[in-house]
Protein backbone atom coordinates (compact mmCIF):
# COMPACT_ATOMS: atom_id res chain seq x y z
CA UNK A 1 0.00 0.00 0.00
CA UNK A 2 1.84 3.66 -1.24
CA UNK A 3 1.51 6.30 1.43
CA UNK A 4 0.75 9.63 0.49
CA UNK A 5 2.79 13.04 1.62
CA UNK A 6 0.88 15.06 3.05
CA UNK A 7 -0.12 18.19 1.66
CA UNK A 8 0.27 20.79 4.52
CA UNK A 9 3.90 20.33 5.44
CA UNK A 10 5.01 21.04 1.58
CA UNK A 11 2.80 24.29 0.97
CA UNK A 12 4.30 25.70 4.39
CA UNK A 13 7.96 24.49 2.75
CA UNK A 14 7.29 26.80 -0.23
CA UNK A 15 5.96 29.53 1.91
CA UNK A 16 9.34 29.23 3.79
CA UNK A 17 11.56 29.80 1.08
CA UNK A 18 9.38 32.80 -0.38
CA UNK A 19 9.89 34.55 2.91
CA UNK A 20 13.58 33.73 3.12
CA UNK A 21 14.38 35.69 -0.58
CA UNK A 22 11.93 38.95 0.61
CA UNK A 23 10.10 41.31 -1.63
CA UNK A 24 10.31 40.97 -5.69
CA UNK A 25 13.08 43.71 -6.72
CA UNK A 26 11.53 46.31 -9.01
CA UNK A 27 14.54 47.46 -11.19
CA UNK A 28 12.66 51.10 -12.19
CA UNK A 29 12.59 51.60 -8.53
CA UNK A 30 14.93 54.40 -7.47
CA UNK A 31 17.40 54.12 -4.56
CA UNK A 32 16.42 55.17 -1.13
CA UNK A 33 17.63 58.74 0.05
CA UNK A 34 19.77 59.34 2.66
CA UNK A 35 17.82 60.26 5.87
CA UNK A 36 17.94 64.01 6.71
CA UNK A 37 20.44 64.85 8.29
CA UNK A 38 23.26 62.30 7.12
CA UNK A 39 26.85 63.36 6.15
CA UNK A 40 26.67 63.80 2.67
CA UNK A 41 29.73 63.77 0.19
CA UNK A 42 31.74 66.95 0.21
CA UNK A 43 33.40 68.67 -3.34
CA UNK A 44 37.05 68.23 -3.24
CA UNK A 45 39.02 71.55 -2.08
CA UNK A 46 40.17 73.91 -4.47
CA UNK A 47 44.32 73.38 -4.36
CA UNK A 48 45.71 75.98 -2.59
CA UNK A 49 47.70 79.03 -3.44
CA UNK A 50 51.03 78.31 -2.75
CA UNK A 51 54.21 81.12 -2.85
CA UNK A 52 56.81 79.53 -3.98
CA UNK A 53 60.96 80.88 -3.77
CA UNK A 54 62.47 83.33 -5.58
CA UNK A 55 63.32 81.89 -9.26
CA UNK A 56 66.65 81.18 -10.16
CA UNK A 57 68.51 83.68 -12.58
CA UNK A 58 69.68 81.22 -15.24
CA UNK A 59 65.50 80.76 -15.51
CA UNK A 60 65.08 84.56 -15.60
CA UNK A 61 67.80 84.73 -18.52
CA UNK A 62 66.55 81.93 -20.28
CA UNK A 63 63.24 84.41 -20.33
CA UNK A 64 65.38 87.30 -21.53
CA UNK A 65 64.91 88.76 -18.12
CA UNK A 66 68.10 90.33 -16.07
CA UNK A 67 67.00 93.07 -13.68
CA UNK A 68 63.41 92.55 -12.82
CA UNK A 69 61.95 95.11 -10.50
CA UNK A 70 60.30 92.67 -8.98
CA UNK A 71 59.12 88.81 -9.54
CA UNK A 72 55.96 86.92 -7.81
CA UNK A 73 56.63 83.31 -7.69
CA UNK A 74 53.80 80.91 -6.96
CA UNK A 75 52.07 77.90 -7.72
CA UNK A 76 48.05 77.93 -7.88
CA UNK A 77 45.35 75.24 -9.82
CA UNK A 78 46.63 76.40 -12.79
CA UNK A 79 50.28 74.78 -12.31
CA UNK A 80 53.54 77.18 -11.75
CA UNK A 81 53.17 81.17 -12.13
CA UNK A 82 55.80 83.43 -12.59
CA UNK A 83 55.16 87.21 -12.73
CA UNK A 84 57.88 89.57 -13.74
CA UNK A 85 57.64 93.54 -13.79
CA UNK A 86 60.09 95.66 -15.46
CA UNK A 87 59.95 99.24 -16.85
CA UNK A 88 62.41 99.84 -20.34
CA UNK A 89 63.82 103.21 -20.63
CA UNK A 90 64.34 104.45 -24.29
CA UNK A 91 63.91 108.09 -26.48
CA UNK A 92 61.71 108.89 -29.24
CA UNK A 93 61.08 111.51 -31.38
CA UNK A 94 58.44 114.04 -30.44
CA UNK A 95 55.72 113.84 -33.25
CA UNK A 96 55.20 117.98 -33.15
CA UNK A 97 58.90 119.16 -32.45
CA UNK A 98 60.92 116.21 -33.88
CA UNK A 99 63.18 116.51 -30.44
CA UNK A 100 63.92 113.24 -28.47
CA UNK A 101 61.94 113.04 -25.61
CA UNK A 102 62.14 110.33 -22.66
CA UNK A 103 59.88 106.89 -23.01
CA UNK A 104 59.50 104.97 -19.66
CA UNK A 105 57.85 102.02 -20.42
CA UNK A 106 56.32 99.49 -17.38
CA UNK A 107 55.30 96.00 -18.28
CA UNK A 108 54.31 93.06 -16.33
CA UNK A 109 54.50 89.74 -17.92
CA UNK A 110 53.04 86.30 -16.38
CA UNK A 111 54.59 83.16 -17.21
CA UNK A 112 53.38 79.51 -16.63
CA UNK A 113 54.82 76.17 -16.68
CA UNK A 114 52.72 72.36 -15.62
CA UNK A 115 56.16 71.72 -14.07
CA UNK A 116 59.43 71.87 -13.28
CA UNK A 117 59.88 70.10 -16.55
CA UNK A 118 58.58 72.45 -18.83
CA UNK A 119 59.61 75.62 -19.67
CA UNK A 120 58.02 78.42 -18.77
CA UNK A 121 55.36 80.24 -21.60
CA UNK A 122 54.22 83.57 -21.82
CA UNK A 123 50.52 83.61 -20.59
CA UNK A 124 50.22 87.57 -20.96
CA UNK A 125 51.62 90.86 -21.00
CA UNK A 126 50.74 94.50 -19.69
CA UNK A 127 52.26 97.67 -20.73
CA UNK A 128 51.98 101.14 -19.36
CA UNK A 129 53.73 103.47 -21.51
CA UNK A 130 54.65 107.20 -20.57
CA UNK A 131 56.03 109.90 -22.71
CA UNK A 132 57.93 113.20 -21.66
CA UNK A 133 58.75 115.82 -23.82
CA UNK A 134 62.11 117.56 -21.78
CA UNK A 135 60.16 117.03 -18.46
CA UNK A 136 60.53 115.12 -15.19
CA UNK A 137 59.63 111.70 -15.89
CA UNK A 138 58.15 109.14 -13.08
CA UNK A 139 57.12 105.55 -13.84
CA UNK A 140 57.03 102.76 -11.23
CA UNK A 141 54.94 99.88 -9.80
CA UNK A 142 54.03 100.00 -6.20
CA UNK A 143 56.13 97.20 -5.22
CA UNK A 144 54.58 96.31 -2.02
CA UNK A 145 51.51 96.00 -3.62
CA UNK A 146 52.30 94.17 -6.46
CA UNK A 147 51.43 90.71 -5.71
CA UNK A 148 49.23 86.77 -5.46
CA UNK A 149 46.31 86.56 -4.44
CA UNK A 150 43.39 84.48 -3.84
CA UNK A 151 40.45 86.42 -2.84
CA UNK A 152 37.93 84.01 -3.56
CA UNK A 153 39.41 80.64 -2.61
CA UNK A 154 39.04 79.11 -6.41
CA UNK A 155 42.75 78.04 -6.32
CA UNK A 156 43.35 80.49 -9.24
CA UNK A 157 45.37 83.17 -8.43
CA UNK A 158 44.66 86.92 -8.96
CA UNK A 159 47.78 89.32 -9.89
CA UNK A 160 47.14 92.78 -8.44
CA UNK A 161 49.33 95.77 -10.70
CA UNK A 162 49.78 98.79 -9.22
CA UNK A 163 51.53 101.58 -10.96
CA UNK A 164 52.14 105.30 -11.39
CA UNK A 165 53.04 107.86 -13.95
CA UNK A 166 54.26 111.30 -14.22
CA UNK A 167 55.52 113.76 -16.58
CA UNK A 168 55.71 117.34 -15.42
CA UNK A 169 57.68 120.23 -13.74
CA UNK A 170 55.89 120.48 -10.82
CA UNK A 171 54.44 119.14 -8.01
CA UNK A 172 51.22 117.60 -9.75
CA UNK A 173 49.22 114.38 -9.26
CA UNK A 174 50.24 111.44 -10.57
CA UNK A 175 48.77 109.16 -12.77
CA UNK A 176 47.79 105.89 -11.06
CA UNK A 177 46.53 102.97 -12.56
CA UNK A 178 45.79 99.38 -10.40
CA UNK A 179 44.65 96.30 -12.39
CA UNK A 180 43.60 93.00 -10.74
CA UNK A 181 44.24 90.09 -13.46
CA UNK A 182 42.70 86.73 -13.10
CA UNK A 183 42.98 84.29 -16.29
CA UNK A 184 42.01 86.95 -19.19
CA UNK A 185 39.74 88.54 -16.68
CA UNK A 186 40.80 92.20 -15.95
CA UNK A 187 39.42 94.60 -13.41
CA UNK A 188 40.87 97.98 -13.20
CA UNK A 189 40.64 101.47 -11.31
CA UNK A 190 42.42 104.66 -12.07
CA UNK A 191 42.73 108.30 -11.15
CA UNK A 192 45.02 110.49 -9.59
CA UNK A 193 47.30 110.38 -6.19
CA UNK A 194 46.63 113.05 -3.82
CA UNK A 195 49.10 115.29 -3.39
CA UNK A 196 49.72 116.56 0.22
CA UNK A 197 51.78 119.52 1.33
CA UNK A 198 52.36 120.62 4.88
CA UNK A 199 50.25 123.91 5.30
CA UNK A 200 48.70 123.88 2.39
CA UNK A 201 45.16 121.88 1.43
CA UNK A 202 45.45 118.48 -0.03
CA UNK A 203 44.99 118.25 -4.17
CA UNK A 204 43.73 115.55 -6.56
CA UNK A 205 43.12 112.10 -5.58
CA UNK A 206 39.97 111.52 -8.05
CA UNK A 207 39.57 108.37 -9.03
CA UNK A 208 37.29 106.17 -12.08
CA UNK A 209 36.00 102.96 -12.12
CA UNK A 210 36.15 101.14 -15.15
CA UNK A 211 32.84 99.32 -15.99
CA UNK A 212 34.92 95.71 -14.77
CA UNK A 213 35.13 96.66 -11.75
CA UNK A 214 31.40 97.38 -10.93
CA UNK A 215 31.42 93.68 -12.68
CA UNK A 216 33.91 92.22 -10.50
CA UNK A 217 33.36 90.12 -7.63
CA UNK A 218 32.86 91.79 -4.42
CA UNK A 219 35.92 90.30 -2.75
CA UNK A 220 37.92 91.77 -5.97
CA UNK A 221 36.41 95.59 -5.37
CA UNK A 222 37.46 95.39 -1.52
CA UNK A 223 40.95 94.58 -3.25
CA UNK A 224 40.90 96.97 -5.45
CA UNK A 225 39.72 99.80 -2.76
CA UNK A 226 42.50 98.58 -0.01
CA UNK A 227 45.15 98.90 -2.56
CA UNK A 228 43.90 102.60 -3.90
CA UNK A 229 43.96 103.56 0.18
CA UNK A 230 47.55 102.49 0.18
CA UNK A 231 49.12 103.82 -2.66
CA UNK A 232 46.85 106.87 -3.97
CA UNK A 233 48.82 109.32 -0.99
CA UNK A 234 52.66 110.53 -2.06
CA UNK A 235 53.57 112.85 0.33
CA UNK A 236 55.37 116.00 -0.55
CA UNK A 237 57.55 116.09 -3.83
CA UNK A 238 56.12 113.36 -5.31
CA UNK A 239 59.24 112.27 -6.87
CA UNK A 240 59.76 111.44 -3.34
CA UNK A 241 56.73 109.31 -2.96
CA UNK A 242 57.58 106.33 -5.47
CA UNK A 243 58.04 102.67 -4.37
């Protein structure tokens, strides 16, 4: 005589294993989100502006460079900077008279290299040119101005340019110009330095925004506004109150 299974004991089997392999997985089903409130993945830093040693002067002559008035050496997300500011001293002819008259002639030029590896590339180049006709002539940077910067944390660095001009014989404002550079971005104010003299009321110091710098950031125009406080003051002579 065949026995027979019974039937109860195999349905609760099946039921068993159901449980044991949970809920069909819908794959349209999106993943759960994170409970509010939990740590959620943060952007990777910006890298640092770094300032890096004074460059070597076999690199500066490789550049054609051999009296600098002044280099900024740094490395930012862009790779290796080098700025270099100079001024050139030469004569040309006066276009009315025909007489030589005295050319002083500022630039600042930013280099970059990816590495030590590669040689460094011109990345741009400013000029301020000033021309005196048999007058006292006055070009410099601000040196202690002149400098990197990150104002906004990006990791790129901004180049602030300070300079001044003057061709004259007299005790007259001077020509200032300060430009912030980032990349091919340019900001720039302008005017002129305000004379003082002891006993007599202070002269000049207007100044003119450019239309970039009401576009600039607002961390560049607080720049831009520390560095006019600083340098738009020479005191006395003002061939006295260069860098």
């Amino acid at each position: 005589m065949r026995l027979r299974t019974p039937l109860l004991p195999a349905l609760a089997c099946v039921a068993l294993l159901a449980a044991c392999k949970g809920p069909p997985t819908d794959p349209a089903t999106p993943a759960p989100l994170p409970a509010a409130g939990a740590a959620t993945p943060s952007a990777p830093a910006a890298t640092p502006l770094v300032h890096l040693a004074e460059i070597d002067a076999a690199t500066l002559q490789a550049l054609g460079v051999s009296a600098p008035l002044k280099t900024v050496h740094f490395r930012d997300r862009d790779g290796e900077g080098l700025l270099v500011l100079d001024r050139i001293d030469s004569q040309a002819p006066d276009a009315d008279s025909g007489e030589a008259m005295d050319v002083a002639l500022l630039t600042a030029t930013l280099y970059r290299r990816a590495d030590t590896a590669t040689p460094f590339v011109e990345r741009w180049r400013s000029e301020h040119r000033t021309e005196c006709p048999g007058l006292d002539l006055e070009a410099a940077y601000f040196l202690d101005n002149a400098e990197a910067t990150d104002l906004d944390g990006d990791g790129v660095a901004e180049l602030t340019l300070p300079s001044h001009a003057f061709c004259g014989g007299g005790v007259d404002p001077h020509q200032i110009v300060i430009e912030l550079r980032r990349g091919d971005d340019r900001y720039r104010v302008e005017g002129e330095s305000l004379v003082v003299i002891d006993g007599e009321a202070p002269f000049g110091g207007e100044r003119a925004d450019s239309p970039s710098y009401a576009a600039a950031p607002a961390a560049f125009r607080q720049h831009l506004d520390t560095v006019w406080q600083a340098v738009h003051t020479l005191p006395g002579r003002e061939s006295d109150g260069g860098p």
